[in-house]
Protein backbone atom coordinates (compact mmCIF):
# COMPACT_ATOMS: atom_id res chain seq x y z
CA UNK A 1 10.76 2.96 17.48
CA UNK A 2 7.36 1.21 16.27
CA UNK A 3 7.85 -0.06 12.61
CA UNK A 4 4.41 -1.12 11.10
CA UNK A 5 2.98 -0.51 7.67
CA UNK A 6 -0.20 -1.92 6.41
CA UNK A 7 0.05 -2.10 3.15
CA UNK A 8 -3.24 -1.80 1.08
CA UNK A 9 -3.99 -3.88 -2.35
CA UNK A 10 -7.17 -5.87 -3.84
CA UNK A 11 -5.42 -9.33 -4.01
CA UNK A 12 -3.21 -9.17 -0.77
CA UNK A 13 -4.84 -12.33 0.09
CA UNK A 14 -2.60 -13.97 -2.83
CA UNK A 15 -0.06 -11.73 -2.97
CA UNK A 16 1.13 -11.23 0.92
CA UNK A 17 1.31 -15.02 1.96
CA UNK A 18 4.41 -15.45 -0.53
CA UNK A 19 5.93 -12.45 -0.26
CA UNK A 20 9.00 -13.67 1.72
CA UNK A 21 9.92 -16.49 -0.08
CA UNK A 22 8.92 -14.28 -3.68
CA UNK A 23 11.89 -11.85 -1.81
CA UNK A 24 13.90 -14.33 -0.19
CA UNK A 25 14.17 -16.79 -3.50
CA UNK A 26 14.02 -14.86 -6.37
CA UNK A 27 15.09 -11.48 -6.19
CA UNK A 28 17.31 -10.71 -3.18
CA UNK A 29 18.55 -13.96 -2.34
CA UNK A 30 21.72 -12.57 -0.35
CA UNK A 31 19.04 -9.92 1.90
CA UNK A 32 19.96 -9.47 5.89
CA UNK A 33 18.11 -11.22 8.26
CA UNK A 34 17.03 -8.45 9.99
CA UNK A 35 15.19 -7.01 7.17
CA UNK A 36 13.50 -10.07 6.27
CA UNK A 37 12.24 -9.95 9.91
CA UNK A 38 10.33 -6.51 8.71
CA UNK A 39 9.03 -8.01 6.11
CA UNK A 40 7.16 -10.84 7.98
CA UNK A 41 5.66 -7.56 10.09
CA UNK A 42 3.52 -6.02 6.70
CA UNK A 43 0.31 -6.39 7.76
CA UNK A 44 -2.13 -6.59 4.82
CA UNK A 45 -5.75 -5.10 4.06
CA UNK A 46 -7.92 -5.65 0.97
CA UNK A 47 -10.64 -2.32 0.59
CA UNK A 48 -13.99 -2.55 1.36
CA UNK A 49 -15.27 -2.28 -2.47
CA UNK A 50 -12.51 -4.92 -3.49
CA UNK A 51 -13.27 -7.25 -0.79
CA UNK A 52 -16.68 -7.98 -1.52
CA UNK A 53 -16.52 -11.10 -3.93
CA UNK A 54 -13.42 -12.52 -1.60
CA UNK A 55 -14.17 -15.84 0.09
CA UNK A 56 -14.69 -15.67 4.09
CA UNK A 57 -11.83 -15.83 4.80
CA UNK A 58 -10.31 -13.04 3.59
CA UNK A 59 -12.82 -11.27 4.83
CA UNK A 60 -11.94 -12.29 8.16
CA UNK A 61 -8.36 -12.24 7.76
CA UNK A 62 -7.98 -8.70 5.90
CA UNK A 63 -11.13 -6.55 6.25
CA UNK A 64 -9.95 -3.17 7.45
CA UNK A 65 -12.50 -3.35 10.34
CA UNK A 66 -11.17 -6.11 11.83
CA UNK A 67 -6.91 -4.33 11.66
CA UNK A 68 -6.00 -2.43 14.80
CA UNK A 69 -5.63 1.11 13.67
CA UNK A 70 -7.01 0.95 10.34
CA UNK A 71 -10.64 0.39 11.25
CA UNK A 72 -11.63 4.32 10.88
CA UNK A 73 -9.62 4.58 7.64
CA UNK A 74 -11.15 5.70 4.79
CA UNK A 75 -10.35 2.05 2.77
CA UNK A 76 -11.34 2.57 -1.18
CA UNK A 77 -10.43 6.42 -0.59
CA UNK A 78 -6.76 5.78 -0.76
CA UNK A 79 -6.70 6.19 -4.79
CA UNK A 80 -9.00 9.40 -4.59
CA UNK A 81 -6.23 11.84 -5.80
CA UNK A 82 -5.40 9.78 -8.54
CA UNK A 83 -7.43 11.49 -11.11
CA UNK A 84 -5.18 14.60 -10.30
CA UNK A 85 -2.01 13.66 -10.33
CA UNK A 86 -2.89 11.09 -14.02
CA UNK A 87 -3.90 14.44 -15.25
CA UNK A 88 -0.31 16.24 -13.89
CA UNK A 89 2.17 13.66 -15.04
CA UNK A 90 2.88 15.09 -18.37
CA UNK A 91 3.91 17.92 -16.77
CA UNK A 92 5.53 16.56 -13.93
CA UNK A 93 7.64 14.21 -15.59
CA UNK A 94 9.01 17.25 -17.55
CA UNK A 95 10.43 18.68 -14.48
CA UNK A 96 13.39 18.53 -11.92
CA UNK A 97 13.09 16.49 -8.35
CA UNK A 98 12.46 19.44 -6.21
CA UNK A 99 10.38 20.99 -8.52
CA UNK A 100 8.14 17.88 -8.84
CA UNK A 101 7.61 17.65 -5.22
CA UNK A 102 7.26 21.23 -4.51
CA UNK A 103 4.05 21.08 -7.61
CA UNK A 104 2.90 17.71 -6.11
CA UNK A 105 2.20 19.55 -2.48
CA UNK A 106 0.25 22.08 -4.30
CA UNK A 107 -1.70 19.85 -6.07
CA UNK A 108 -2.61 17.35 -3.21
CA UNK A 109 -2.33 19.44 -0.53
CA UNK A 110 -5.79 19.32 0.52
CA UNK A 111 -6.37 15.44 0.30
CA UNK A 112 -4.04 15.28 3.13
């Protein structure tokens, strides 16, 4: 089974390089070894707004155009449904887990 996850965020650049010893060090010092192997697998992209003012570098190194299977992505789109589910969360938070994802489905349905 593949495992890969690109995970998406406007300072990866900063925040991806010391994620394993952040993990390792700090907060799960006693983590298997096989997990941490997963970890150094994340593969990170900053979105195309977001990465404008980033050094070349970055560019280079995490532009969604340049990641294998994330070139046709959509990028800045990601936090699209946001405004919808901000505006459900008082009454989401109100209600039981099933409930919650069963109203969640409804509500973003079409965004997937």
């Amino acid at each position: 089974m593949q495992w890969w996850i690109c995970l998406s965020y406007d300072l990866v650049c900063q925040y991806l390089p010391n994620l394993l010893t952040r993990i390792t060090g700090q907060c799960f010092p006693g983590l298997v070894e096989e997990v941490l192997t997963r970890f150094c697998e994340l593969e990170g992209n900053i979105g195309q707004v977001h990465i404008l003012p980033h050094i070349g570098q970055c560019k280079a190194l995490y532009s969604f155009g340049h990641t294998l299977g994330c070139g046709g992505s959509c990028r800045d789109n990601v936090k699209s449904p946001w405004a919808k589910t901000k505006c459900a969360g008082g009454i989401l938070k109100q209600m039981n887990h099933g409930l919650c994802h069963d109203v969640l489905d409804f509500l973003l349905n079409d965004w997937n």
